[in-house]
N, C-alpha and C. Protein backbone atom coordinates (compact mmCIF):
# COMPACT_ATOMS: atom_id res chain seq x y z
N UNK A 1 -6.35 1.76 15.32
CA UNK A 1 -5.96 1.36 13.96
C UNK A 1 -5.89 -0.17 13.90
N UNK A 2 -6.43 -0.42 13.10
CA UNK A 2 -6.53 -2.05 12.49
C UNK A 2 -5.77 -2.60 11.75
N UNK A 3 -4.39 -3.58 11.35
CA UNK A 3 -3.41 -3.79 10.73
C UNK A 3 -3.83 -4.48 9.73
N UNK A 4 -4.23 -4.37 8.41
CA UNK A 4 -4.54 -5.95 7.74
C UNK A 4 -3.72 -6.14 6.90
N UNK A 5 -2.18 -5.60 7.02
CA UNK A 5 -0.97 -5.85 6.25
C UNK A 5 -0.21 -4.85 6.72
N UNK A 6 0.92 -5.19 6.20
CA UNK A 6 2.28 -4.10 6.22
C UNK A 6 1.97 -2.83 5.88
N UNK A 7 0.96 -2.72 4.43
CA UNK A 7 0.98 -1.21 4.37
C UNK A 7 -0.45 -0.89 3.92
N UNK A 8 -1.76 -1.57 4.57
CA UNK A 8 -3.09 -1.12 5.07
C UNK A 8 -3.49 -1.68 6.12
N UNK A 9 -4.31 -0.49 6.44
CA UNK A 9 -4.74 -0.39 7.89
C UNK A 9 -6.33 0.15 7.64
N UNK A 10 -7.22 -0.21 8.77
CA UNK A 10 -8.30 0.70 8.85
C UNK A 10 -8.26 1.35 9.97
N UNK A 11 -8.42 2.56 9.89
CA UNK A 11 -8.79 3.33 10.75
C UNK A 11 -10.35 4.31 11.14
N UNK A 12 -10.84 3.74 12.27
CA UNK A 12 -12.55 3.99 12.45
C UNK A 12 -12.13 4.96 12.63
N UNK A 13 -13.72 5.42 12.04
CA UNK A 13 -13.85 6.97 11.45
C UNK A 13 -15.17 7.07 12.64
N UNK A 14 -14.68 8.48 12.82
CA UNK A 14 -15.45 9.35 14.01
C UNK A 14 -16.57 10.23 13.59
N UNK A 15 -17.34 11.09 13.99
CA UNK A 15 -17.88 12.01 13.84
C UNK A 15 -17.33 12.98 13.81
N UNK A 16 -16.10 12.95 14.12
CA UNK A 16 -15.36 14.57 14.07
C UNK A 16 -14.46 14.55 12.33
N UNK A 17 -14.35 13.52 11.79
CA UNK A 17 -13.85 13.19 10.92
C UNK A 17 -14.75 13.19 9.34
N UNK A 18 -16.04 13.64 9.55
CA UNK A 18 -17.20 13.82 8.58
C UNK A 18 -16.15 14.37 7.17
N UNK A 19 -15.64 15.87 7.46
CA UNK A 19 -15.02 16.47 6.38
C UNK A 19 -14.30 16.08 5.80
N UNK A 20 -13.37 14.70 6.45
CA UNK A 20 -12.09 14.11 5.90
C UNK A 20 -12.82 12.59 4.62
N UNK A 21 -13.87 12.39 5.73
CA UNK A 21 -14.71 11.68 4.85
C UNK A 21 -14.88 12.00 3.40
N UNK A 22 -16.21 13.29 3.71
CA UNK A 22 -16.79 13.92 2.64
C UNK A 22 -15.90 14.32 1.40
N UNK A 23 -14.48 14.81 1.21
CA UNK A 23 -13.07 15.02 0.82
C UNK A 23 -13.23 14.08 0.17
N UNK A 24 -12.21 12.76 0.80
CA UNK A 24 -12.43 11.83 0.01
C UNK A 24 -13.03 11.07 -0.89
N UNK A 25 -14.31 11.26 -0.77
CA UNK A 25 -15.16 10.57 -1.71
C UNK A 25 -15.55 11.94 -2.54
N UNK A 26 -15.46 12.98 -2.44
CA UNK A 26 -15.70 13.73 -3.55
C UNK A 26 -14.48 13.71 -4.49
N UNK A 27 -13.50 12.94 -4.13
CA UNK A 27 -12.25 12.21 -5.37
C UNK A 27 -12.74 10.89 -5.83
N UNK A 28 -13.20 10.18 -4.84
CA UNK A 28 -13.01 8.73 -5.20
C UNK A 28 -14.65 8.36 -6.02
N UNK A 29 -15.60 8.59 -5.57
CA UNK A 29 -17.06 8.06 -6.03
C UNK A 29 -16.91 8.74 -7.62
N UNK A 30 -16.55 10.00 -7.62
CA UNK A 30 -17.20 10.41 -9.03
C UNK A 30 -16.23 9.75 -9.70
N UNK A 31 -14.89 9.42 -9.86
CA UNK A 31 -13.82 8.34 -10.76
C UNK A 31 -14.98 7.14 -11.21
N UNK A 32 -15.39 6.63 -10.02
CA UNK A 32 -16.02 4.98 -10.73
C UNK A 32 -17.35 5.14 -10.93
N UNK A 33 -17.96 6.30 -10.71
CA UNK A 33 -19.82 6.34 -11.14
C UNK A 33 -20.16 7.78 -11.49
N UNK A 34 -19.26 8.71 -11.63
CA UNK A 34 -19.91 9.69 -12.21
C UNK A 34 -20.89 9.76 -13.44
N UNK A 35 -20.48 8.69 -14.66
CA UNK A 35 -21.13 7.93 -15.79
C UNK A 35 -22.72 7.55 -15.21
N UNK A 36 -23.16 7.57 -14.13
CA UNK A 36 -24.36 6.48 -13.32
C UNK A 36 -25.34 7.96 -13.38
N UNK A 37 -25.02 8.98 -13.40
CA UNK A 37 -25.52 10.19 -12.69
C UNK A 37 -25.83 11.35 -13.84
N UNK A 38 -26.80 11.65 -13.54
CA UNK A 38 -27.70 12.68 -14.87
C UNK A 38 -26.75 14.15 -13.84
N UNK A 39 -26.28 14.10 -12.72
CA UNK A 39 -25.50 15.35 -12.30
C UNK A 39 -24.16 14.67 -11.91
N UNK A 40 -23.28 13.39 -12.57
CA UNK A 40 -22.49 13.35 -12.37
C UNK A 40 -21.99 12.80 -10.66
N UNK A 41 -22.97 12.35 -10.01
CA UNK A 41 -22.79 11.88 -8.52
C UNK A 41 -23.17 12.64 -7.83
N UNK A 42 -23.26 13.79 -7.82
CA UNK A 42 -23.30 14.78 -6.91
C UNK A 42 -23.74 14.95 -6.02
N UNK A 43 -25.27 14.36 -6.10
CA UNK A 43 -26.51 14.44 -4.99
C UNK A 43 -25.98 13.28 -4.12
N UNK A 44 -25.58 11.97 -4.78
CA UNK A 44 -25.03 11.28 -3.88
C UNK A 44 -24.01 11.59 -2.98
N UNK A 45 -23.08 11.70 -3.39
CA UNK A 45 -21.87 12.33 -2.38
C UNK A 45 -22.47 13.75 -1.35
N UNK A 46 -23.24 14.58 -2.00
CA UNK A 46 -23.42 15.17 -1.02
C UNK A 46 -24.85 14.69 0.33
N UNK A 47 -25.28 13.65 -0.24
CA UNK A 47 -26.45 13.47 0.39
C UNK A 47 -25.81 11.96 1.66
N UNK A 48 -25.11 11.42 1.14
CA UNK A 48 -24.69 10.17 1.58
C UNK A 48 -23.48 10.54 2.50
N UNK A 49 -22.51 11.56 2.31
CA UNK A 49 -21.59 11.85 3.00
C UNK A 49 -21.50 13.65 3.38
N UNK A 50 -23.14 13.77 3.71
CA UNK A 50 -23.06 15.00 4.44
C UNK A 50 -22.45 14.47 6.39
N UNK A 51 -22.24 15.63 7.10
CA UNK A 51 -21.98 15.66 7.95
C UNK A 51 -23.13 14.66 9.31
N UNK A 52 -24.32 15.36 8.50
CA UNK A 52 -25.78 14.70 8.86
C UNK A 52 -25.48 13.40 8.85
N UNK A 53 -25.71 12.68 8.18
CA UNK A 53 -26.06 11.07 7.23
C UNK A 53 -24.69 10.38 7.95
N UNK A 54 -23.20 11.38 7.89
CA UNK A 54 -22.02 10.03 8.23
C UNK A 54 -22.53 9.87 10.36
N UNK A 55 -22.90 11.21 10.67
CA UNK A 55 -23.35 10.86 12.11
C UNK A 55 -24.13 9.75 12.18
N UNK A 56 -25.24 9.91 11.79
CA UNK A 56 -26.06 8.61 11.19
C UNK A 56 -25.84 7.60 11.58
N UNK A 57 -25.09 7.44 10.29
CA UNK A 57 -24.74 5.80 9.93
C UNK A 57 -23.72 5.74 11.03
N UNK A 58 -22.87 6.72 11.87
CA UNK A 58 -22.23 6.04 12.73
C UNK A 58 -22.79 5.64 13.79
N UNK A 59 -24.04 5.98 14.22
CA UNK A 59 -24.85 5.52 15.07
C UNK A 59 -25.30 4.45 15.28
N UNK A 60 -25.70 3.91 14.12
CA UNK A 60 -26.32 3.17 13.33
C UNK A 60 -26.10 1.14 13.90
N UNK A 61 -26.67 0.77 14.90
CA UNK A 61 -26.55 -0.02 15.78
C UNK A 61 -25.59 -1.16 14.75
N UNK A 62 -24.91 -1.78 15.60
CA UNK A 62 -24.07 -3.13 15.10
C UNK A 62 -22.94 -2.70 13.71
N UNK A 63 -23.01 -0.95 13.11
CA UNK A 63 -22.14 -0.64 12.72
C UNK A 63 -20.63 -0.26 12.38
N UNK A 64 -20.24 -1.06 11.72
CA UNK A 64 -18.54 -0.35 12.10
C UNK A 64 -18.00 0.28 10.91
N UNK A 65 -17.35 1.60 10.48
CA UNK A 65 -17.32 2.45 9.62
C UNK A 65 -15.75 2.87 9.60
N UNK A 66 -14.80 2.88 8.53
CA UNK A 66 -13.63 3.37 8.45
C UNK A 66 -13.22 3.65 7.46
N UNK A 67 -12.08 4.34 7.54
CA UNK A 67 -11.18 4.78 6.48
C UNK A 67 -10.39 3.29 6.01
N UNK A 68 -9.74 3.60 5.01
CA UNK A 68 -9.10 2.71 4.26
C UNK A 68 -7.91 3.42 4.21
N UNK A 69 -6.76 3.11 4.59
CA UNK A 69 -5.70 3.28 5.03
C UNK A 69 -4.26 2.57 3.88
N UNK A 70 -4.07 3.35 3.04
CA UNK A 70 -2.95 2.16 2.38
C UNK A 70 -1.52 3.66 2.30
N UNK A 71 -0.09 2.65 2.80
CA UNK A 71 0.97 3.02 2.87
C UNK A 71 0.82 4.45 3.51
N UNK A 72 0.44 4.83 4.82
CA UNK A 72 -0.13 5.90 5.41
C UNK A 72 -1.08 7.44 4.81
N UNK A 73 -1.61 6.47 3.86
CA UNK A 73 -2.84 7.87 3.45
C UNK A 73 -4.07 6.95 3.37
N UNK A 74 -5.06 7.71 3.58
CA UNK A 74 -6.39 7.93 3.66
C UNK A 74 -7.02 7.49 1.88
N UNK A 75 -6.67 6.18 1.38
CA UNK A 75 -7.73 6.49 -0.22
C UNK A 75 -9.00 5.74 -0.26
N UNK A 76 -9.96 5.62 1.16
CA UNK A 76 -11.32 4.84 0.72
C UNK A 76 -11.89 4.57 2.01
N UNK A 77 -13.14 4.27 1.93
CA UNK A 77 -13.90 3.55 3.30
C UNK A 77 -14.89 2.45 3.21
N UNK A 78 -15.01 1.85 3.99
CA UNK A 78 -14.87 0.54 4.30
C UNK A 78 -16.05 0.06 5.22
N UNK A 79 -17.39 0.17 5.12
CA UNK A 79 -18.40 0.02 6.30
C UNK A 79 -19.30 -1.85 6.03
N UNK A 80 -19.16 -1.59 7.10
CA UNK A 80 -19.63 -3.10 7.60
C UNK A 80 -20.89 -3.02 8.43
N UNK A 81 -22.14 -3.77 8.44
CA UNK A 81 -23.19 -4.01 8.63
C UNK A 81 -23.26 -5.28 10.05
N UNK A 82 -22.87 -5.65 11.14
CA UNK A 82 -23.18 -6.57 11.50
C UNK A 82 -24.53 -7.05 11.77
N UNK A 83 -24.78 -8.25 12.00
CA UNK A 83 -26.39 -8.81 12.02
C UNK A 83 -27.38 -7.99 11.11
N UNK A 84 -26.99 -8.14 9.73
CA UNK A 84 -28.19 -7.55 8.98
C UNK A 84 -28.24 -8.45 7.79
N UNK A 85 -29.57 -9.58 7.77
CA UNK A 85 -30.00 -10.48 7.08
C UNK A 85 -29.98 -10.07 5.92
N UNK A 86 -29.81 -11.12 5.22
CA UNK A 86 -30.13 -11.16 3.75
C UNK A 86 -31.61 -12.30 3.57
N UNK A 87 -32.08 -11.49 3.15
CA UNK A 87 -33.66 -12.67 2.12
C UNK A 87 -33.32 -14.20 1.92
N UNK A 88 -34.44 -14.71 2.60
CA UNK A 88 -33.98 -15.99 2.16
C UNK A 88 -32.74 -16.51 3.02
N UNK A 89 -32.25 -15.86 3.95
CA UNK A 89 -31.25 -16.13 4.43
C UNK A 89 -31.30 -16.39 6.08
N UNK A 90 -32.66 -16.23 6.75
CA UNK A 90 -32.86 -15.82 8.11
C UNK A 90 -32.13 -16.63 9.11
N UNK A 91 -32.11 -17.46 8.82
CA UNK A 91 -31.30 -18.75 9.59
C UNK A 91 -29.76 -18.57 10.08
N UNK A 92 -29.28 -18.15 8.84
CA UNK A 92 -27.86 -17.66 9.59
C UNK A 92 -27.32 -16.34 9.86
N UNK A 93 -26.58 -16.25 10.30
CA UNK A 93 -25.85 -15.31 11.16
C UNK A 93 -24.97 -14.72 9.86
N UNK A 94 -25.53 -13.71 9.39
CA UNK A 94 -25.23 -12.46 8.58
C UNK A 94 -24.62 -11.65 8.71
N UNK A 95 -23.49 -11.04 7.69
CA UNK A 95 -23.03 -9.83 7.75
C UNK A 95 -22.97 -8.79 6.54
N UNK A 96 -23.24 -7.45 6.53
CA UNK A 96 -23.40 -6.90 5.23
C UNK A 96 -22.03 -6.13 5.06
N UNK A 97 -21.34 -6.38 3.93
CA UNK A 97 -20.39 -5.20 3.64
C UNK A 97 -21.36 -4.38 3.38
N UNK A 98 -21.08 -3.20 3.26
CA UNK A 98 -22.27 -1.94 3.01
C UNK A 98 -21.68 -1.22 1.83
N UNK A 99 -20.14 -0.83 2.14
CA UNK A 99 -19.35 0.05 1.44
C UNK A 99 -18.16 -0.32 1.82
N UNK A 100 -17.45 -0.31 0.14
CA UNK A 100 -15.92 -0.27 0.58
C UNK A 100 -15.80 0.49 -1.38
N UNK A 101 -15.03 1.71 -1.09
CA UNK A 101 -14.94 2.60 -1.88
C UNK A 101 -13.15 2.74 -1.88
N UNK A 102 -12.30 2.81 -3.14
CA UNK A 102 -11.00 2.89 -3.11
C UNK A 102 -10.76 3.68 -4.19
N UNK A 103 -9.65 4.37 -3.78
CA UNK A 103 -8.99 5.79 -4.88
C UNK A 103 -8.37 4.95 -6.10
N UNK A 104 -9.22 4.80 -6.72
CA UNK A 104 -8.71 4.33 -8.64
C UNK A 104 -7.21 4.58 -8.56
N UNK A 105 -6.27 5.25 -8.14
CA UNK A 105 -4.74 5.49 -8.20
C UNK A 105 -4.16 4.06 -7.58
N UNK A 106 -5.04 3.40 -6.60
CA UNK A 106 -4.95 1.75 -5.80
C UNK A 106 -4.74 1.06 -5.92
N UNK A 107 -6.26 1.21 -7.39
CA UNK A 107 -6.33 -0.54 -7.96
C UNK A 107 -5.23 -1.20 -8.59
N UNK A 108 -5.39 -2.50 -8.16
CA UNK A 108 -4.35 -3.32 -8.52
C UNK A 108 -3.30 -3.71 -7.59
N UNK A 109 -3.21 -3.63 -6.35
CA UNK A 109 -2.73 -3.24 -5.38
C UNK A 109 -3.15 -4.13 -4.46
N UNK A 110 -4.38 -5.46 -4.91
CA UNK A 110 -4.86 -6.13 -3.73
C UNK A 110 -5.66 -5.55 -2.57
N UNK A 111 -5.42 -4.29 -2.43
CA UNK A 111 -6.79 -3.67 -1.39
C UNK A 111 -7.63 -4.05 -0.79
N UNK A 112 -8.51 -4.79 -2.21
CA UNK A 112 -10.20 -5.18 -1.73
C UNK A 112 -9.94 -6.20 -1.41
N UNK A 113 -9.21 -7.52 -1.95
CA UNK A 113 -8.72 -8.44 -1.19
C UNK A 113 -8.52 -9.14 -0.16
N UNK A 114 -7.20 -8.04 -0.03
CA UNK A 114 -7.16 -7.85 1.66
C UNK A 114 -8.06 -7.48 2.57
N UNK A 115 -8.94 -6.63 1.76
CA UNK A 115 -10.02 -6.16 3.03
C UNK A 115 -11.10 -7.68 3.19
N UNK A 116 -11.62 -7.98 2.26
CA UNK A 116 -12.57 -9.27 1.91
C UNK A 116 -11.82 -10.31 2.89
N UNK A 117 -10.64 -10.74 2.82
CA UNK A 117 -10.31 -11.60 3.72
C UNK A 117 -10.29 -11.25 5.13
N UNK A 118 -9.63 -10.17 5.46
CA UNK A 118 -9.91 -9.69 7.00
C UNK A 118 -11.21 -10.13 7.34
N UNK A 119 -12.82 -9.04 6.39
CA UNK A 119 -13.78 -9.69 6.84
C UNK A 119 -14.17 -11.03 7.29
N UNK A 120 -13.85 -11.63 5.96
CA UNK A 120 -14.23 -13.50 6.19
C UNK A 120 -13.30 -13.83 7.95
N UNK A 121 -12.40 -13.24 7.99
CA UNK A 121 -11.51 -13.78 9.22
C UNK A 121 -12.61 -12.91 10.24
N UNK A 122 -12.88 -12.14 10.31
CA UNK A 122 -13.61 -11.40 11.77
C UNK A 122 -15.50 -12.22 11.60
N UNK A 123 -15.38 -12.18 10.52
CA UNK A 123 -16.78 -12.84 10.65
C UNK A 123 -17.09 -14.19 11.17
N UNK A 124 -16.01 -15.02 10.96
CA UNK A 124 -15.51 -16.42 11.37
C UNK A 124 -15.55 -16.01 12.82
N UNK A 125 -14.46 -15.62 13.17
CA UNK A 125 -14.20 -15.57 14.89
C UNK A 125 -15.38 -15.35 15.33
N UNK A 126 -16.33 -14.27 14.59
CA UNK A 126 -17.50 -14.18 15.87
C UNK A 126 -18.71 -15.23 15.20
N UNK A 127 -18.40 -16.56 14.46
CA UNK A 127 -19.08 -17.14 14.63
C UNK A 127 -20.30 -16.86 13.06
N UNK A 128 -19.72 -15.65 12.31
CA UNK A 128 -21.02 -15.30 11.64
C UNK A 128 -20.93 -16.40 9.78
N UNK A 129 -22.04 -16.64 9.49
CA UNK A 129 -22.05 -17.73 8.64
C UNK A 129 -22.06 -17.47 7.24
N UNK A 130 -22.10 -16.15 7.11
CA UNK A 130 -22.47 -15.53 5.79
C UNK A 130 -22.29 -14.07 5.87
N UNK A 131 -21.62 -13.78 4.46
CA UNK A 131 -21.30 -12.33 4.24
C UNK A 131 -21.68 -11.81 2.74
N UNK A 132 -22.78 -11.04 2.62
CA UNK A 132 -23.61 -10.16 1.68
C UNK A 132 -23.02 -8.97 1.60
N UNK A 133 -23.40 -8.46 0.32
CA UNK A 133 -23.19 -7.20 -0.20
C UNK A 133 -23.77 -6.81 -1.66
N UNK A 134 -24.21 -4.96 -1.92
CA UNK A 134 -24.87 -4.94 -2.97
C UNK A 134 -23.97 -4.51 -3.86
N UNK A 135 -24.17 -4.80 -5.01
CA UNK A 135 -23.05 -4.29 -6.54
C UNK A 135 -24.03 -4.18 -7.61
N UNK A 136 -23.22 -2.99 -8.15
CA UNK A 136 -24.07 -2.60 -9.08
C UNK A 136 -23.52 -3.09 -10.50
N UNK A 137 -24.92 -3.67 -10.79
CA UNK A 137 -24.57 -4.28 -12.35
C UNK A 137 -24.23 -4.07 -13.73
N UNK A 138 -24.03 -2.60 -13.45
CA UNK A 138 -22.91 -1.90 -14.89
C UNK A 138 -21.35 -1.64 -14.22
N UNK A 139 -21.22 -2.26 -13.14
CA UNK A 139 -19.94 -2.56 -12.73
C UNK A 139 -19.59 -3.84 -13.14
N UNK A 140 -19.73 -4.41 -14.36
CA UNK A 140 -19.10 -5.80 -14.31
C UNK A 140 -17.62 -6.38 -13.73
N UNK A 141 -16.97 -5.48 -13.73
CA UNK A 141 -15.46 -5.76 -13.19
C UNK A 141 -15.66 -6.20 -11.42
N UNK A 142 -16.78 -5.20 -10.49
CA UNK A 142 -17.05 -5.34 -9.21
C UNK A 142 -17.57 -6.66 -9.12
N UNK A 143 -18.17 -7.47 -10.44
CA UNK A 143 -18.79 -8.81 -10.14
C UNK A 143 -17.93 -9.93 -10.46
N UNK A 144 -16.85 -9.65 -11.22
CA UNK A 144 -15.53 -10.56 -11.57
C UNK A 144 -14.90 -10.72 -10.03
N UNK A 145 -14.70 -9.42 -9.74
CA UNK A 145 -13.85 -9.37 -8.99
C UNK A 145 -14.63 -10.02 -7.55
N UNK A 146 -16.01 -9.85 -6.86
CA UNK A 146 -16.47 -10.91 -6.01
C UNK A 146 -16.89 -12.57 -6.30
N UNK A 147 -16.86 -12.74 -7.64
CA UNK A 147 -17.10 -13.99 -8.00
C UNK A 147 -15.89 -14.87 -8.08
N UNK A 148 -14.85 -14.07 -8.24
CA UNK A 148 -13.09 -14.69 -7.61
C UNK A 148 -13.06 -15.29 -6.64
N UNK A 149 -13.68 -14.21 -5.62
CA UNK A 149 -13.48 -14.40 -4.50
C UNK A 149 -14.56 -15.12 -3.62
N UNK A 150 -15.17 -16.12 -4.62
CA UNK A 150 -16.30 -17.30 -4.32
C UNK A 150 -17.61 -16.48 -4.22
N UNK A 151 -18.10 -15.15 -3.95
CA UNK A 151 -19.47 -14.92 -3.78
C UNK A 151 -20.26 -15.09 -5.19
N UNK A 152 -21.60 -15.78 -4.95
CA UNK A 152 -22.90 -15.91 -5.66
C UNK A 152 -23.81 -14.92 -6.03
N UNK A 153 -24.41 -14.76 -6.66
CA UNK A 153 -25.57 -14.13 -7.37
C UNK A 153 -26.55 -14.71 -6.29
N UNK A 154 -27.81 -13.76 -5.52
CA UNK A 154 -28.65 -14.14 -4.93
C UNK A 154 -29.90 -13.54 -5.42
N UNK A 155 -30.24 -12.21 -5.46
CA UNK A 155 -31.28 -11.47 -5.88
C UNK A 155 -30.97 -10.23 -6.29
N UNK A 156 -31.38 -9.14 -7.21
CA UNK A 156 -31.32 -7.99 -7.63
C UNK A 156 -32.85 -7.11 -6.89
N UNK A 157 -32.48 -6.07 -6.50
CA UNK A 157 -33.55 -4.32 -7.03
C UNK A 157 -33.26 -3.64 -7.92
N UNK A 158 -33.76 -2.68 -7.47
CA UNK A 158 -33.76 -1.73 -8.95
C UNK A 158 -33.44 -0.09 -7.72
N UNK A 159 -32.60 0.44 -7.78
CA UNK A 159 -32.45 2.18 -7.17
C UNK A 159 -33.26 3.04 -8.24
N UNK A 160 -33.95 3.76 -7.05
CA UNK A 160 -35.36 4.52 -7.34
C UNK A 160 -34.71 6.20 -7.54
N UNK A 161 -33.44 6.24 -7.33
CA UNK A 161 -32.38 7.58 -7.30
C UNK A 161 -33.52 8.52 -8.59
N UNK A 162 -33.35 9.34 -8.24
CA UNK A 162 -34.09 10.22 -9.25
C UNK A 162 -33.33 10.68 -10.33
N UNK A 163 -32.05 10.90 -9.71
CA UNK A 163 -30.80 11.49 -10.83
C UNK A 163 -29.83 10.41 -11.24
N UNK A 164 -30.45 9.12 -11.24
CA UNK A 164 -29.17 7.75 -12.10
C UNK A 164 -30.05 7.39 -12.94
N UNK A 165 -29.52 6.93 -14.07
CA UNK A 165 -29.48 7.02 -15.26
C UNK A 165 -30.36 5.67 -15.06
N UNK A 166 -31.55 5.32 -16.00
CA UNK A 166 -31.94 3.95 -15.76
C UNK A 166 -31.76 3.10 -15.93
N UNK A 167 -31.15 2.81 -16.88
CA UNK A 167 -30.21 1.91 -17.62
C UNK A 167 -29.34 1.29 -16.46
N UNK A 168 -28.60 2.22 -15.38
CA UNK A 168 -27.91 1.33 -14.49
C UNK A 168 -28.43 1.27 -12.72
N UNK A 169 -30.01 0.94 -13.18
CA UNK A 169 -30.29 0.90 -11.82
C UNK A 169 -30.64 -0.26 -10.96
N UNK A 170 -30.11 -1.40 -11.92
CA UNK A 170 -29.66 -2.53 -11.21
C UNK A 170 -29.03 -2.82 -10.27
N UNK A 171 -29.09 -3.00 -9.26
CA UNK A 171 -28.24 -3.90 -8.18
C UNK A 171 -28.06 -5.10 -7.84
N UNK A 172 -27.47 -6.07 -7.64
CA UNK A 172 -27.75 -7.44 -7.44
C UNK A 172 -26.88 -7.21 -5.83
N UNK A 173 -27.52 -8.60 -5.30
CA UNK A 173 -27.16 -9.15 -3.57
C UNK A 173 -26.53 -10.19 -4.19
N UNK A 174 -24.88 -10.32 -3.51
CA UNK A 174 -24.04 -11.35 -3.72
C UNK A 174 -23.63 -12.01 -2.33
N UNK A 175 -23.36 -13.36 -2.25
CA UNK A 175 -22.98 -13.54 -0.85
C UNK A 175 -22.22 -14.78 -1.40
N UNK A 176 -21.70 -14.84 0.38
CA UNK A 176 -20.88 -15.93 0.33
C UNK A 176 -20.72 -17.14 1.72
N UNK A 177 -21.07 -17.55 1.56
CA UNK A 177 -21.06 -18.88 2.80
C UNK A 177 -20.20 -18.66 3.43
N UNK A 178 -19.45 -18.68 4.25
CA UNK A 178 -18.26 -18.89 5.38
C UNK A 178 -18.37 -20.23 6.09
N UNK A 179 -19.32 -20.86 6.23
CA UNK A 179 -19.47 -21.75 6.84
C UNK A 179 -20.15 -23.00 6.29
């Protein structure tokens, strides 16, 4: 368990822990994007947090993957990308948030915050110069809320999802210097 305050913690998530996963985000994803989804999220959550896919990604070299831990319950997770470039960026020493997902009952609570600074602090120590991540652009509040916290606008895609709505299949790459 990882302390990043008095009352959150992360705790890495295992392979034996898939179901506790999968649980969770079948509360938490459909709250903030069910609206995104011609089935309401569904294919995502089940495709992204099958048992299959979380083995996966825990495999998944230079990965580190956890629960989100606030006042001893389980409301979100939290995956981090080490050494994975951003465009335009080859030169420095990169890190991707990937995912950090929190139970809407949270917000307001400083959470992401706290988690964003931990990162910047672990990314520092090992030296890394920059920290990326993707947000989706009918989340305007997700882009307030990293542009607070100093990250830039770098480049957008477009998600090719068969079942999201097109209208929100924007993504933009935001980052932020550390160094």
């Amino acid at each position: 368990m990882i302390n990043i305050s008095e009352n959150i913690q992360l705790k890495e998530i295992l392979s034996t822990d898939s179901k506790v996963l999968f649980k969770i985000m079948e509360d938490v994803y459909p709250a903030a994007y069910s609206h995104f989804w011609k089935d309401a999220g569904n294919w995502y959550v089940n495709t992204q947090y099958s048992k299959e896919n979380i083995i996966k990604e825990l495999l998944e070299e230079n990965a580190k993957y956890y629960f989100v831990v606030f006042k001893n319950e389980i409301i979100g997770n939290f995956r981090i990308l080490w050494d994975k470039k951003l465009s335009g960026f080859s030169d420095k020493k990169c890190v991707k948030l990937h995912r950090v997902y929190l139970h809407s009952k949270t917000q307001g609570n400083g959470i992401g915050k706290e988690l964003i600074s931990w990162l910047e602090k672990e990314a520092l120590k090992k030296q890394y110069e920059l920290i990326w991540l993707d947000a989706m652009d009918e989340q305007p509040q997700a882009f307030e809320f990293y542009k607070k916290l100093g990250f830039k606008y770098h480049s957008h895609c477009f998600l090719d999802f068969e079942l999201l709505h097109d209208k929100v299949r924007k993504m933009s790459q935001l980052y932020k210097k550390l160094i």
